[in-house]
Structure formats: structure tokens, C-alpha cells
Protein backbone atom coordinates (compact mmCIF):
# COMPACT_ATOMS: atom_id res chain seq x y z
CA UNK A 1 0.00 0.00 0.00
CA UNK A 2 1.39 3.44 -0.84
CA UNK A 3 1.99 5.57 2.20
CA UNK A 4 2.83 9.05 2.51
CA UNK A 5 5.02 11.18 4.92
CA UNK A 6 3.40 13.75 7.15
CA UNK A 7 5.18 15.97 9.52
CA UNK A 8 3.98 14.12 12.22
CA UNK A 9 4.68 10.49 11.36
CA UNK A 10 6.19 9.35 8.16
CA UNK A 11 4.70 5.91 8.11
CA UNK A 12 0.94 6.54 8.74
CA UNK A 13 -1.44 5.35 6.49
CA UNK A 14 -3.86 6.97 4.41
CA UNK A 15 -7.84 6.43 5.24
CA UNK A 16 -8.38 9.59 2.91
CA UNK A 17 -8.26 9.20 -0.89
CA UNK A 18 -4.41 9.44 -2.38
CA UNK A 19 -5.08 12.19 -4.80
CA UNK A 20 -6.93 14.05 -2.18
CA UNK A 21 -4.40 13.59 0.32
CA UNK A 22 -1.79 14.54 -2.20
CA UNK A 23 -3.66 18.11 -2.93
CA UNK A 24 -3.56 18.44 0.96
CA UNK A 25 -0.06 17.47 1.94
CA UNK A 26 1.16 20.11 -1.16
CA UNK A 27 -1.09 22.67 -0.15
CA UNK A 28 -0.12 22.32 3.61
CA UNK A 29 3.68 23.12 1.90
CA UNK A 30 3.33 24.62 -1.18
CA UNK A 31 1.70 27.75 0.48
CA UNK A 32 4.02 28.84 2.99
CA UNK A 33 6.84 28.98 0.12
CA UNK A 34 5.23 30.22 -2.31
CA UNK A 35 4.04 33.22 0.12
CA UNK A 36 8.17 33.11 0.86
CA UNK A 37 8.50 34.11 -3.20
CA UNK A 38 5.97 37.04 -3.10
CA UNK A 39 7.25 38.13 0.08
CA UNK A 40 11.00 38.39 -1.70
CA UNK A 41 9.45 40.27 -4.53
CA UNK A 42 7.81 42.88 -2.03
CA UNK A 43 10.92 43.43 -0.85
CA UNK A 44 12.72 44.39 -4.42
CA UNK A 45 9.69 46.37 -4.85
CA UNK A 46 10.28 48.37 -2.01
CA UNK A 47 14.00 48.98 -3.09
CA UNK A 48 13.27 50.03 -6.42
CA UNK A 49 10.43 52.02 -5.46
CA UNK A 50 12.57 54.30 -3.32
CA UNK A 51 15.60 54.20 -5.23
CA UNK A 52 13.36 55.18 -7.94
CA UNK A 53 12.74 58.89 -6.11
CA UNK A 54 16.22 59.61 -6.68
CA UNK A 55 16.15 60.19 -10.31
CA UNK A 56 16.47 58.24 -13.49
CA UNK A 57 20.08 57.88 -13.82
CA UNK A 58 20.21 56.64 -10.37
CA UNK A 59 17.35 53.99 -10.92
CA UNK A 60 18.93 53.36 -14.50
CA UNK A 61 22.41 53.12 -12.37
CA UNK A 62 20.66 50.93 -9.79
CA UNK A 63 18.76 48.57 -12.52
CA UNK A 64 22.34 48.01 -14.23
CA UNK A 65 23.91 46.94 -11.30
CA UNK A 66 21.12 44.61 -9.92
CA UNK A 67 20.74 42.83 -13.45
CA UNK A 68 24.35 41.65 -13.21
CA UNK A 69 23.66 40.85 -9.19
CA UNK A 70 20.55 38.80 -10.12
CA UNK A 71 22.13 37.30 -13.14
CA UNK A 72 24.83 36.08 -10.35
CA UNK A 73 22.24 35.50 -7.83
CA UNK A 74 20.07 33.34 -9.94
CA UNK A 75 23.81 30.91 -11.22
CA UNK A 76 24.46 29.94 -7.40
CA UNK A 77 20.68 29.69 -6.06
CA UNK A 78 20.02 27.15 -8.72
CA UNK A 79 23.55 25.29 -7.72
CA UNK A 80 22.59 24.98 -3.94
CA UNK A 81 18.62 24.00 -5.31
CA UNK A 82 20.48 20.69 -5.27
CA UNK A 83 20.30 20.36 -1.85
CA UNK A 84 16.50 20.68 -1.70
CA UNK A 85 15.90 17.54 -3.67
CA UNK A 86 18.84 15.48 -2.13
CA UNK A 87 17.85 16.53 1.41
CA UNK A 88 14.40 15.47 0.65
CA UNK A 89 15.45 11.96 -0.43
CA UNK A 90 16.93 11.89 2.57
CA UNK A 91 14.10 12.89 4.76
CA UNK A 92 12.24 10.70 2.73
CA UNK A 93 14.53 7.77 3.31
CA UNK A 94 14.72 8.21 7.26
CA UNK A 95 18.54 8.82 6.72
CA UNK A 96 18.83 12.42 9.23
CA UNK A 97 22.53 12.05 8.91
CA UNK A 98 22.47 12.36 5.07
CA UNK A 99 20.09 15.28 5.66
CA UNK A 100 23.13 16.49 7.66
CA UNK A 101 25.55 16.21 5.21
CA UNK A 102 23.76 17.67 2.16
CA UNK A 103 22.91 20.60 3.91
CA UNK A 104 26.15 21.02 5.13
CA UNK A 105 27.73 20.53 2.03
CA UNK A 106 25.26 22.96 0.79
CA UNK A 107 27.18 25.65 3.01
CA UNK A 108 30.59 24.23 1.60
CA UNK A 109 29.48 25.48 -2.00
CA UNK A 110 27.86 28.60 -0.96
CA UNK A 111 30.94 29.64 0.49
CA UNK A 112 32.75 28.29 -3.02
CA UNK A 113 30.63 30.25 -5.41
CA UNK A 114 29.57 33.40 -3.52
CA UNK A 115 33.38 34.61 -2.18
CA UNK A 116 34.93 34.52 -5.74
CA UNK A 117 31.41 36.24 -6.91
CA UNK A 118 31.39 38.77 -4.70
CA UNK A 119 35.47 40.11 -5.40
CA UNK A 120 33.83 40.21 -8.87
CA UNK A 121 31.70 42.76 -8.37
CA UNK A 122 34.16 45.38 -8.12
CA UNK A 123 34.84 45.77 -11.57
CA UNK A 124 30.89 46.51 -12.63
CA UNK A 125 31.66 49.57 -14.07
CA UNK A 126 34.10 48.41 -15.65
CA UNK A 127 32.08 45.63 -17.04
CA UNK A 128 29.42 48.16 -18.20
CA UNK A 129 31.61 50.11 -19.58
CA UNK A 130 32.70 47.58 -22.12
CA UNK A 131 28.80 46.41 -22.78
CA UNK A 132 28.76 50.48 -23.81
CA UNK A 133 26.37 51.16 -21.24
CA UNK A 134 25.83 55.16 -20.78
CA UNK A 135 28.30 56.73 -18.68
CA UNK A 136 26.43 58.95 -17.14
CA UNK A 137 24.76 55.37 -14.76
CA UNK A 138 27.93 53.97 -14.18
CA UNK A 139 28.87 56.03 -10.65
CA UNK A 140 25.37 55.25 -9.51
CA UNK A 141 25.81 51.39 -10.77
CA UNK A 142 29.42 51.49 -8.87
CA UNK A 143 27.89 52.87 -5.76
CA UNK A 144 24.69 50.52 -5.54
CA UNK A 145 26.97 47.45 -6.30
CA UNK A 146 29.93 48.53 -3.58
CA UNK A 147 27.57 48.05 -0.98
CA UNK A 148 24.95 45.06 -2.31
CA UNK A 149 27.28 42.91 -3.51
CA UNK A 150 27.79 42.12 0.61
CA UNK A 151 24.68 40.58 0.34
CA UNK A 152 25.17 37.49 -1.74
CA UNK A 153 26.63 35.01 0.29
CA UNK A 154 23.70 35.39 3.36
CA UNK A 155 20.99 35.40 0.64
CA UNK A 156 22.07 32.11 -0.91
CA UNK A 157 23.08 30.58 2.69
CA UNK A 158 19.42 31.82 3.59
CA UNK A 159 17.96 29.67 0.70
CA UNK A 160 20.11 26.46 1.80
CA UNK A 161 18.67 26.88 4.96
CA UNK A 162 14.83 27.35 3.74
CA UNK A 163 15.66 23.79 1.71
CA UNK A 164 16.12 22.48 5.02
CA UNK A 165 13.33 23.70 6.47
CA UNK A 166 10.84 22.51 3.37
CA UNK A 167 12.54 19.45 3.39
CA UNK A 168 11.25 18.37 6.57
CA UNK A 169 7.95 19.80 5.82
CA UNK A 170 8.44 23.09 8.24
CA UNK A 171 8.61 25.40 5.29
CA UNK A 172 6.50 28.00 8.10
CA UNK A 173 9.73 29.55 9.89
CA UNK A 174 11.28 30.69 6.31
CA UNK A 175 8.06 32.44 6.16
CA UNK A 176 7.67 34.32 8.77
CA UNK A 177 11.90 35.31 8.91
CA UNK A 178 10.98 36.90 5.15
CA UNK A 179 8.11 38.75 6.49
CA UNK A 180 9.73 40.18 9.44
CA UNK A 181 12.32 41.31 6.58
CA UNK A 182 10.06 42.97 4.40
CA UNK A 183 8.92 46.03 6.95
CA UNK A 184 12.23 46.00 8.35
CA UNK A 185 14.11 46.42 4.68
CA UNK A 186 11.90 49.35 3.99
CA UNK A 187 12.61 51.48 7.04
CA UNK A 188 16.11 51.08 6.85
CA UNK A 189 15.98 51.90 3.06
CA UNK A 190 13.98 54.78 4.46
CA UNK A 191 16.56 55.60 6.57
CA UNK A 192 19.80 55.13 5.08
CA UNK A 193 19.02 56.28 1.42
CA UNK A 194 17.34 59.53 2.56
CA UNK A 195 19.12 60.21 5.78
CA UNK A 196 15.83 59.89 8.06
CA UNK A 197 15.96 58.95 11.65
CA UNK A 198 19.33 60.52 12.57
CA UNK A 199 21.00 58.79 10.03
CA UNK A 200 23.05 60.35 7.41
CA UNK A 201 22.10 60.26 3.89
CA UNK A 202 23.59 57.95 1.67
CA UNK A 203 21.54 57.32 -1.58
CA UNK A 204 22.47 54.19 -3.31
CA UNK A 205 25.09 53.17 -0.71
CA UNK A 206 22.79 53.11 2.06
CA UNK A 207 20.35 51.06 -0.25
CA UNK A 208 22.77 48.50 -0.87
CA UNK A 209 23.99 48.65 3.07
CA UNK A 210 20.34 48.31 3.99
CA UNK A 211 19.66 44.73 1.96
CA UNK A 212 22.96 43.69 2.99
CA UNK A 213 22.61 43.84 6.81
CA UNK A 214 18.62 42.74 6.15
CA UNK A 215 19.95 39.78 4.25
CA UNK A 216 22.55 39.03 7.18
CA UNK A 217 19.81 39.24 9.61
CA UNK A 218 17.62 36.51 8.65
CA UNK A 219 20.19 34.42 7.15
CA UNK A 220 21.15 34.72 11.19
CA UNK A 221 17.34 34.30 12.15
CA UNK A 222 16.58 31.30 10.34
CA UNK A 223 20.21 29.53 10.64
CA UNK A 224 19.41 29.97 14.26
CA UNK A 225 15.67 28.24 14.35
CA UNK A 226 17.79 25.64 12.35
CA UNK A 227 20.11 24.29 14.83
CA UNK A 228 18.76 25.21 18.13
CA UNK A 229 14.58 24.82 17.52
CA UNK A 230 12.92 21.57 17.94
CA UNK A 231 12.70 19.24 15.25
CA UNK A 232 15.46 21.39 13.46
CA UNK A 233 17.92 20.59 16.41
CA UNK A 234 18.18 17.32 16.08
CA UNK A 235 19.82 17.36 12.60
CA UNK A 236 23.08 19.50 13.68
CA UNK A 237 23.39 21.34 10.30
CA UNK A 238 26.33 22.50 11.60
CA UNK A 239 27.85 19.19 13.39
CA UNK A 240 31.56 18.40 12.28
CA UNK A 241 31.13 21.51 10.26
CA UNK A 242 34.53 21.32 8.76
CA UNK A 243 34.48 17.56 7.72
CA UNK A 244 34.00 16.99 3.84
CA UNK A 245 31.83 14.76 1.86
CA UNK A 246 32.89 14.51 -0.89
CA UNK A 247 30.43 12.18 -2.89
CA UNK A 248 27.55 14.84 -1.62
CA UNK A 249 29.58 17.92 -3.02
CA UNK A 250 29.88 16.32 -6.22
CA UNK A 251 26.03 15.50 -6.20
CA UNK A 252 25.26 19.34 -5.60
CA UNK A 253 27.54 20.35 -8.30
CA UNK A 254 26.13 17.65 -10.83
CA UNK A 255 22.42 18.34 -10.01
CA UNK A 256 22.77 21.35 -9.27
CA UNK A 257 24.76 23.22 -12.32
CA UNK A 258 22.15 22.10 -14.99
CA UNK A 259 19.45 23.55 -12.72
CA UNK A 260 22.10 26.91 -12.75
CA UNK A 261 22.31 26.64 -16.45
CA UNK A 262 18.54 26.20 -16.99
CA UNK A 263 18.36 28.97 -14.89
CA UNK A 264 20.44 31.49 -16.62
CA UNK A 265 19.56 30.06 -20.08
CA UNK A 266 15.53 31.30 -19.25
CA UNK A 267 16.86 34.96 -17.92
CA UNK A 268 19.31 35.83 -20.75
CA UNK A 269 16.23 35.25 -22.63
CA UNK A 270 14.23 37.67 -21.06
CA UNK A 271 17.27 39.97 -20.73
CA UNK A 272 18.48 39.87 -24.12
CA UNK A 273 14.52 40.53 -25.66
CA UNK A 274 14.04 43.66 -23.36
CA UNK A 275 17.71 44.82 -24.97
CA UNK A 276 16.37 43.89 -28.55
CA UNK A 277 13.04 46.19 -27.74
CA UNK A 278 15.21 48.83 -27.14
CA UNK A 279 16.03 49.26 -30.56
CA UNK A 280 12.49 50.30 -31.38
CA UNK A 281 12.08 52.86 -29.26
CA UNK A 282 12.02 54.63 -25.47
CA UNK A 283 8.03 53.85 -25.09
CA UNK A 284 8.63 50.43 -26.71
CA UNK A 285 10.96 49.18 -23.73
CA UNK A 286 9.06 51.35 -20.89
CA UNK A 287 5.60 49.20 -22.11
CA UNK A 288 7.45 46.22 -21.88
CA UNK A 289 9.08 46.87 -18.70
CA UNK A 290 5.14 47.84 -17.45
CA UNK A 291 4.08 45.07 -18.85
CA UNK A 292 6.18 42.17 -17.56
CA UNK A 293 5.96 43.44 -14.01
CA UNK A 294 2.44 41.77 -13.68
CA UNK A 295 3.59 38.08 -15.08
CA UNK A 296 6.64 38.51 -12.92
CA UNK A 297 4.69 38.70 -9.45
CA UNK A 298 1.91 35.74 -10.85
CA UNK A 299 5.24 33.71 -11.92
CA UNK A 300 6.24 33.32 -7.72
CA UNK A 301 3.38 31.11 -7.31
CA UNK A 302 4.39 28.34 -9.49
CA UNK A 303 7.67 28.95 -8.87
CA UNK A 304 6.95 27.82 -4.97
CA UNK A 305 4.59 25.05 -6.35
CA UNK A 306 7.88 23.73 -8.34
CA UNK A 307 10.29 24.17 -5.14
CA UNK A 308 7.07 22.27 -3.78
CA UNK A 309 6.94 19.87 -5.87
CA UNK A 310 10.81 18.95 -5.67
CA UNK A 311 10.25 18.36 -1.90
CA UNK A 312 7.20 16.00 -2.62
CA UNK A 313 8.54 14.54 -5.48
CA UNK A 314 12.11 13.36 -3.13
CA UNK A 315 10.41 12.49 -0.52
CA UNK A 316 8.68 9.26 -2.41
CA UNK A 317 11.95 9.01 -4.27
CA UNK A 318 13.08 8.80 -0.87
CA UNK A 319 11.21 5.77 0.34
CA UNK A 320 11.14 3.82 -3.02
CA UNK A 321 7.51 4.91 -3.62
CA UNK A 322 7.34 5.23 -7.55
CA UNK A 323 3.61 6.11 -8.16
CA UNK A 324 3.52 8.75 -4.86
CA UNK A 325 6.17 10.63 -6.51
CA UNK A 326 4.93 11.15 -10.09
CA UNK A 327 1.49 11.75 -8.38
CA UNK A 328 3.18 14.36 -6.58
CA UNK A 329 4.74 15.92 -9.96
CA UNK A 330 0.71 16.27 -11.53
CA UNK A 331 -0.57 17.10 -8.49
CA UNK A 332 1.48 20.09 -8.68
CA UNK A 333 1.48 20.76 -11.73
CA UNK A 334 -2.58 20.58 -12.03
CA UNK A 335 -2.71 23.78 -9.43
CA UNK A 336 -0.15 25.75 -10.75
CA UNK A 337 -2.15 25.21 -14.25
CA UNK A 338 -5.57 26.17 -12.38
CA UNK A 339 -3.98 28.94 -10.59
CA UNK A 340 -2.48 30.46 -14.07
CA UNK A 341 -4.84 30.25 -16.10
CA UNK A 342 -7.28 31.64 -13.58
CA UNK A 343 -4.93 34.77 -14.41
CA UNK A 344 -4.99 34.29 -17.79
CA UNK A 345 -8.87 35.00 -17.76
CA UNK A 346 -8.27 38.04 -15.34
CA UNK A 347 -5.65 39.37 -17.46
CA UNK A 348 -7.59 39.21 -20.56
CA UNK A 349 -10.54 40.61 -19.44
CA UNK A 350 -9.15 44.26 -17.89
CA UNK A 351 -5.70 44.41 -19.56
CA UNK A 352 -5.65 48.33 -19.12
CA UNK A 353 -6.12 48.51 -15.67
CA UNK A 354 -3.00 46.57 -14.78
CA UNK A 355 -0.89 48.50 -17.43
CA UNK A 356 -2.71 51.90 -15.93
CA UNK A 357 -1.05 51.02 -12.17
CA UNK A 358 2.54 51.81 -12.98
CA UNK A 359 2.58 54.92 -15.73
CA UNK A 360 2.91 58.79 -14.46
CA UNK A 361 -0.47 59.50 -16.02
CA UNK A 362 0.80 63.63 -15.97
CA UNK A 363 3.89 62.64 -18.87
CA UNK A 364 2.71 63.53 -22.64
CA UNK A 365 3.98 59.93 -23.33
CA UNK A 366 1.89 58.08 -21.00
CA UNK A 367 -0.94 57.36 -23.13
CA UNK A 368 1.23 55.85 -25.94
CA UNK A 369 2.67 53.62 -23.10
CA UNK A 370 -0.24 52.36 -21.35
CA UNK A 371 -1.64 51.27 -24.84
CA UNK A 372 1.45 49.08 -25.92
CA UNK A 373 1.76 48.14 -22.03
CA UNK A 374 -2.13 46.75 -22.38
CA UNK A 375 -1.14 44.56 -25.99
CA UNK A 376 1.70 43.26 -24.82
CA UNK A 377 -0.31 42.22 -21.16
CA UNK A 378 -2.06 39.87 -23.86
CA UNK A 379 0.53 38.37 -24.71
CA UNK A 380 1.73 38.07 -21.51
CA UNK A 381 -1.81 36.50 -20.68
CA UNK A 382 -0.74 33.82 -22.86
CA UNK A 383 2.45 32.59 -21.93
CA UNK A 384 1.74 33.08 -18.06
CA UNK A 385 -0.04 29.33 -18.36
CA UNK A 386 3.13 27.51 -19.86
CA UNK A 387 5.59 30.06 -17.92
CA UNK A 388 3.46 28.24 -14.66
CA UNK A 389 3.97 24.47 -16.37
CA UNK A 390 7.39 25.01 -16.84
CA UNK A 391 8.50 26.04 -13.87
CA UNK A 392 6.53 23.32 -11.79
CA UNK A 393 7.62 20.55 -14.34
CA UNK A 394 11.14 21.84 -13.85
CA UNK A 395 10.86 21.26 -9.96
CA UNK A 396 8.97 17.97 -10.35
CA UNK A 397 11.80 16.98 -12.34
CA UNK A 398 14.62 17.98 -10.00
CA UNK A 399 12.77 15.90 -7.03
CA UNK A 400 14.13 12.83 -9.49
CA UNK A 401 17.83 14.30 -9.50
CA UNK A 402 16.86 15.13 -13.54
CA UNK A 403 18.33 18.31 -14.59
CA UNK A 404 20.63 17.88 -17.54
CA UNK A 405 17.55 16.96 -19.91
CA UNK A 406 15.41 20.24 -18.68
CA UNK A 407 18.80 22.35 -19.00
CA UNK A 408 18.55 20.79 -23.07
CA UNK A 409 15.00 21.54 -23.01
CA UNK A 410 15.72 25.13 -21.51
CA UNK A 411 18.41 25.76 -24.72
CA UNK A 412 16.01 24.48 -27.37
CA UNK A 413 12.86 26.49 -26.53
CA UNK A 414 13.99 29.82 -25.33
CA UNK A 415 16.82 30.45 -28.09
CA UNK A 416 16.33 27.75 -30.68
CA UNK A 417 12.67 28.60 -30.82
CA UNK A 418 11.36 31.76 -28.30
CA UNK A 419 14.36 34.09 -29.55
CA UNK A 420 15.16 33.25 -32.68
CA UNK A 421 11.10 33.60 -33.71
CA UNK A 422 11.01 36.40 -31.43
CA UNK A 423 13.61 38.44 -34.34
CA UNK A 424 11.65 36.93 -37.11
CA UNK A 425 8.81 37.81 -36.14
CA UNK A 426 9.89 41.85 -34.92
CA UNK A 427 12.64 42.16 -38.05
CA UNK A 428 11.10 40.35 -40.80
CA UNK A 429 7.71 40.50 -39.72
CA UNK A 430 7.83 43.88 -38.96
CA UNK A 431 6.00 43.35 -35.78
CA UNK A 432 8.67 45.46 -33.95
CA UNK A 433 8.26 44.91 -30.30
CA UNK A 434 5.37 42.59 -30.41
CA UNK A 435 6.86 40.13 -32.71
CA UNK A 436 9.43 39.36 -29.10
CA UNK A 437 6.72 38.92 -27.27
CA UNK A 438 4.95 36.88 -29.27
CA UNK A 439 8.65 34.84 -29.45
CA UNK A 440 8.17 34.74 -25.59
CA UNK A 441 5.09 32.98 -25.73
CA UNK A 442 6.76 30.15 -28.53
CA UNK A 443 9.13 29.97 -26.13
CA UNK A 444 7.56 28.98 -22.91
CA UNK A 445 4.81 27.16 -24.50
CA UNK A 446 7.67 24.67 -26.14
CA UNK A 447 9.30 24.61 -22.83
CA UNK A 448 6.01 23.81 -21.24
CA UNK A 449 5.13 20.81 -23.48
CA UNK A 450 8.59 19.56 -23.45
CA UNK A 451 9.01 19.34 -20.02
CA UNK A 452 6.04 17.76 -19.42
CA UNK A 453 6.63 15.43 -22.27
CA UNK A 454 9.87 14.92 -20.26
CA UNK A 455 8.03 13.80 -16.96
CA UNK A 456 5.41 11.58 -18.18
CA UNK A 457 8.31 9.35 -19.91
CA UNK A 458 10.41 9.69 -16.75
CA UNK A 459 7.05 8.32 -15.18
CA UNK A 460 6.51 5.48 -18.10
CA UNK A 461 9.88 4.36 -17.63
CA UNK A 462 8.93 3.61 -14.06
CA UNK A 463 12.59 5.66 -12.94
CA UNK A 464 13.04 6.56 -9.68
CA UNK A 465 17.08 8.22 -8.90
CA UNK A 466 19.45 6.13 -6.41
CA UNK A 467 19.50 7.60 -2.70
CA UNK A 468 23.43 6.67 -2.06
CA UNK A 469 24.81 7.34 1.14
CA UNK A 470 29.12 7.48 0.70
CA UNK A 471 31.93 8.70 3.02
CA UNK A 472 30.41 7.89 5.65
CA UNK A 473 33.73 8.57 7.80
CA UNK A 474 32.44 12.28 7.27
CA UNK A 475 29.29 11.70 9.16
């Protein structure tokens, strides 16, 4: 008889339906991390909002500089995502002292990645200087990055920790560290970039000094809960800290780069199109800018339902239970459908009022704007289902330690088919800025289909990863 785990014992048995108990147990744990995601975007709202009142060259400045942070940001949090799957096997399993030694390891390669990183941030300008970026943003980029780039190794440590956390089914205390964060980033932004409260004003500096010492403090926080709180203390995260494991290192780096690559391969998309839509015009790449903001808040849900569904999906790999994790997989993937396509329908129906929220209605260009932001929101309308599917089928699939295929699948649909349609259809076309968009729906909608197409063989096949245990000296 399949079983499931619960928090509160892994081998009871089910008197409630499977599929209905499946909706449940991701439900209980989707939620708390995919309210994690939209709390993280509040909180680069907040910083761009108020960096925003100090003038466009400063936001322009600001916007260079956190495109090559993120950019950074998004290679080493898909390197430690590693550690969510294996530590899930693990839990899954009943092996605690492999849960140890992933997450551990996890802290080993954070270290690795975000040290070299963040000496590497000293040269931005010079960096945007030779990508002939204007001069007159490059102080302001220097000045944001001097300061922010402090605050890469606690936000990726943070994240190791949360994988902990949802690994063992307590996704809650990530939660509630990010919300604490949220209200406490803004006042010190408040404070340090305007020179409120005593403080002395320090502009982009102080915005970068206030996410760094925010991102120390619940790093801090939750890496505390971790190893003294009840059930976290039992694991010692931290036990024989300085003893390696060699076989799990190499597991994070092999899982974990093609999740990196897939990663980066699905952002230089995105990145390169909004520099492509530059070339037809100021309004062109304002509308665009207006218009992705909506598909980029929607995108956090599925984005938790796929670090969701890697958790679910490990734990049955976890205790050898073959049809409880590819149930887990649809399970997920059915709400993150429901949930997008929900805002597909909302989207459609009242395009201009989300395109209306973010344009200064008092510039003379403002009603050129909020008309391309409202056609390309349609478009966006239409891509936010398979941008949903993807992501979601992309965590179902790292669950099963599979993440060189979906790093293939990333290459083939965003540039083989999303970009290079994308110029067709703008150059050749001569649908200018649409004719991208319209490349990023090709795009996502192959990666969608793919990807699933990907799991249901994966499922046919029967396959279910190894959990290996090695070195166990290093315990």
C-alpha cells in the first residue's frame, strides 16, 4: 500500500483518498513557500520604489547593477537548489545524517561560489563600460553594487537553509523570517538612502547597506531556528562543520549546475529581448518593462509550487515509492495550471487597468505607453499558463535528480525557438516589439510541453534516482 510522509509520522497510512491527500499534503507546503516568493518580490519592490525617487540615472544606475547581481544571484541559487531535492530523499529515506551532510555541504558550496562572486563585483563599471552602457549610470551602478554585492553570500546561505526547512515539511519559519524582513528592509531603506531617523544620507550606498545587513539578519534568524529549535535541532546542520563529503559535493555540483544553467539560459532570454526592444524605441521598452511586471509577481506562485513539488517529489523518491512521486509531480502541476490560467482569464478581461497602475499618467507619453503596455499584457496572458507548467515541471523533475535533460529543453525552446522567432517575427515580420513577445510565448509554450513530455516518460519508464549514502567517515 502506498503511504505518505506527514510531519507528524512518516509511516501513517492513508484512510483519505491518495489524490486528495496529495492536494492536501502540497497545499499544507506549497503555500508557505510560495508566500516566501511574493514576500522576496515585495521586498525588491520596495527597493526600487525608493531608489526610484532619486532620479532616473540613479534607478537606471541601480537597474544596471542589480541585473548583473541577479544574473549572479540566480547561477548559485540554482547550484545549492540541489540540496533541496537530495535533502528530501533523505528525509524521505529516514537517513537524518544524510540530511546532515547535504545541507552542510550545501554551506561548503555557498561559500565556493559566492566569495569569488562577490570580489567580482568590483569591476561593474568596468564591465558596463565595455557592454557600452551610458556613462552617465555607471557612478550610480558602482555605488549601488559597492555596498549590495555584501549581500550574496547570506541570501544564498538563507535559501540552503529554507531547503532544510521545506525538506522536513516546516517550510513555516522561512516564512515568517521573510516577512519580518520585508517592513524591516523598507525602514532602513527609508533611513539610510534619505538620511531619516538621525541617520546620514547615503543614496544608493545606504540602499545596498540596507539589503545587505537585512539579508545578514535573517540568514542569522533562520540559521538559528535551524540548529537550536525543535525538530530542526536534532539534525546538527552545523555538526563536524569542517568535515568533507565529498560524494555529496559532487552530487550538488552535478544536479545542481544544470538547474544553474537552466536557470540562466531562461533569464538571458528575457534579458536579451528587453535589450532587442530597445532598438524600437524609449516607449517600446518602458511598455514592456510595465508590462512584464504583472507576469513577474503571478510567476512566484508556481515557482513555490515547483520548489514544492521537488520536496514532494524526493520524498517518495526517498522511500522507493514510484507512483507517490509522479502523483506528486501532476498534483502540482494541475494547481499551478488552475492557478495560471485563472490569471490568464483576469488578465484578458481588464488588460488596461493593470498596465494603468505603474505609468505617471501627468507625462505627454503616458498614453502611448499604457496602450502598448495593455497589448503586450495579452501576450503576456498567454504565456503566463506555460511560464506556470514550466517552472513546476522543472521542480517535479529535480525531485528525481533530472536536470541535464530540462537544462537541453531550456536551450532548445527559449533560443532555438522563443528568440530566434522572437527576431523573425519583430525584423522580418515587422511586428517590432510585439513580434518578441509573441517569441516569448513560442518559447515557454515549447518549454512547457517539453518538459512535461519529459516527466510523463520519466514516469513510463517507471525511474526513480538512487539515494546513495558514501563517506560515511564524514558523518
Amino acid at each position: 500500500m502506498t503511504t505518505e510522509i506527514s510531519p507528524g509520522n512518516p509511516d501513517a497510512s492513508l484512510r483519505k483518498p491518495f489524490w486528495r491527500t496529495e492536494l492536501e499534503q502540497m497545499a499544507r507546503l506549497g503555500a508557505p513557500i510560495v508566500l516566501t516568493q511574493l514576500s522576496w518580490v515585495a521586498m525588491l519592490t520596495t527597493d526600487t520604489a525608493m531608489i526610484g525617487r532619486l532620479g532616473p540615472d540613479a534607478l537606471a544606475g541601480a537597474s544596471l547593477s542589480l541585473m548583473i547581481f541577479f544574473l549572479t544571484w540566480v547561477f548559485c541559487f540554482g547550484v545549492v537548489m540541489a540540496t533541496a531535492a537530495l535533502a528530501s530523499q533523505a528525509f524521505g529515506a529516514r537517513k537524518p545524517r544524510m540530511v546532515r551532510r547535504v545541507i552542510r555541504q550545501g554551506f561548503w558550496v555557498t561559500v565556493i561560489l559566492t566569495v569569488p562572486a562577490t570580489g567580482l563585483f568590483y569591476y561593474t563599471a568596468e564591465l558596463l563600460g565595455i557592454l557600452s552602457q551610458p556613462p552617465e549610470t555607471l557612478p550610480y551602478a558602482n555605488a549601488y553594487m559597492s555596498t549590495l554585492m555584501w549581500s550574496l553570500a547570506p541570501s544564498i546561505g538563507f535559501a540552503v537553509v529554507r531547503n532544510f526547512v521545506s525538506a522536513l515539511n516546516r517550510p513555516s519559519p522561512a516564512l515568517w523570517v521573510m516577512l519580518a524582513g520585508v517592513p524591516l528592509n523598507a525602514l532602513l531603506d527609508y533611513a539610510l538612502i534619505f538620511g531619516n531617523f538621525g541617520l546620514p544620507r547615503m543614496e544608493l550606498v545606504g540602499a545596498g547597506i540596507a539589503t545587505s545587513i537585512i539579508n545578514w539578519l535573517m540568514f542569522a534568524l533562520l540559521l538559528s531556528i535551524a540548529v537550536f529549535q525543535k525538530p530542526f535541532s536534532r539534525y546538527a546542520i552545523l555538526g563536524r562543520f569542517w568535515r568533507p563529503d565529498w560524494f555529496q559535493f559532487r552530487q550538488i555540483f552535478c544536479i545542481g549546475l544544470p538547474i544553474a544553467g537552466m536557470s540562466l539560459l531562461e533569464a538571458g532570454f528575457f534579458f536579451s529581448s528587453i535589450f532587442i526592444v530597445g532598438q524600437f524605441g524609449a516607449q517600446a521598452i518602458a511598455a514592456t518593462m510595465i508590462a512584464l511586471q504583472m507576469p513577474h509577481i503571478t510567476f512566484m506562485v508556481p515557482m513555490g509550487l515547483g520548489q514544492a513539488a521537488t520536496v514532494r517529489v524526493g520524498h517518495a523518491v526517498g522511500r522507493r515509492d514510484t507512483i507517490g512521486a509522479y502523483r506528486a509531480g501532476w498534483t502540482a502541476l494541475a494547481i499551478g495550471l488552475a492557478f495560471m490560467s485563472v490569471m490568464t482569464a483576469i488578465v484578458l478581461s481588464i488588460p488596461e487597468t493593470f498596465a494603468a497602475i505603474y505609468p505617471d499618467g501627468s507625462h505627454p507619453d503616458s498614453g502611448a505607453v499604457l496602450a502598448l503596455a495593455a497589448s503586450y499584457l495579452l501576450y503576456a496572458a498567454f504565456f503566463q499558463a506555460a511560464d506556470g507548467i514550466q517552472a513546476v515541471a522543472a521542480g517535479a523533475l529535480r525531485g528525481l535528480n533530472d536536470t541535464a535533460w530540462p537544462m537541453a529543453i531550456a536551450a532548445f525552446s527559449y533560443w532555438g525557438i522563443g528568440l530566434t522567432s522572437g527576431l523573425a517575427l519583430a525584423f522580418w515580420a515587422g511586428l517590432e516589439a510585439a513580434g518578441l513577445w509573441a517569441g516569448f510565448v513560442l518559447g515557454l509554450s515549447s518549454a512547457a510541453i517539453l518538459l512535461t513530455w519529459r516527466f510523463r516518460q520519466l514516469q513510463k519508464r517507471g525511474y526513480m534516482p538512487p539515494v546513495e549514502e558514501r563517506d560515511r567517515v564524514a558523518a
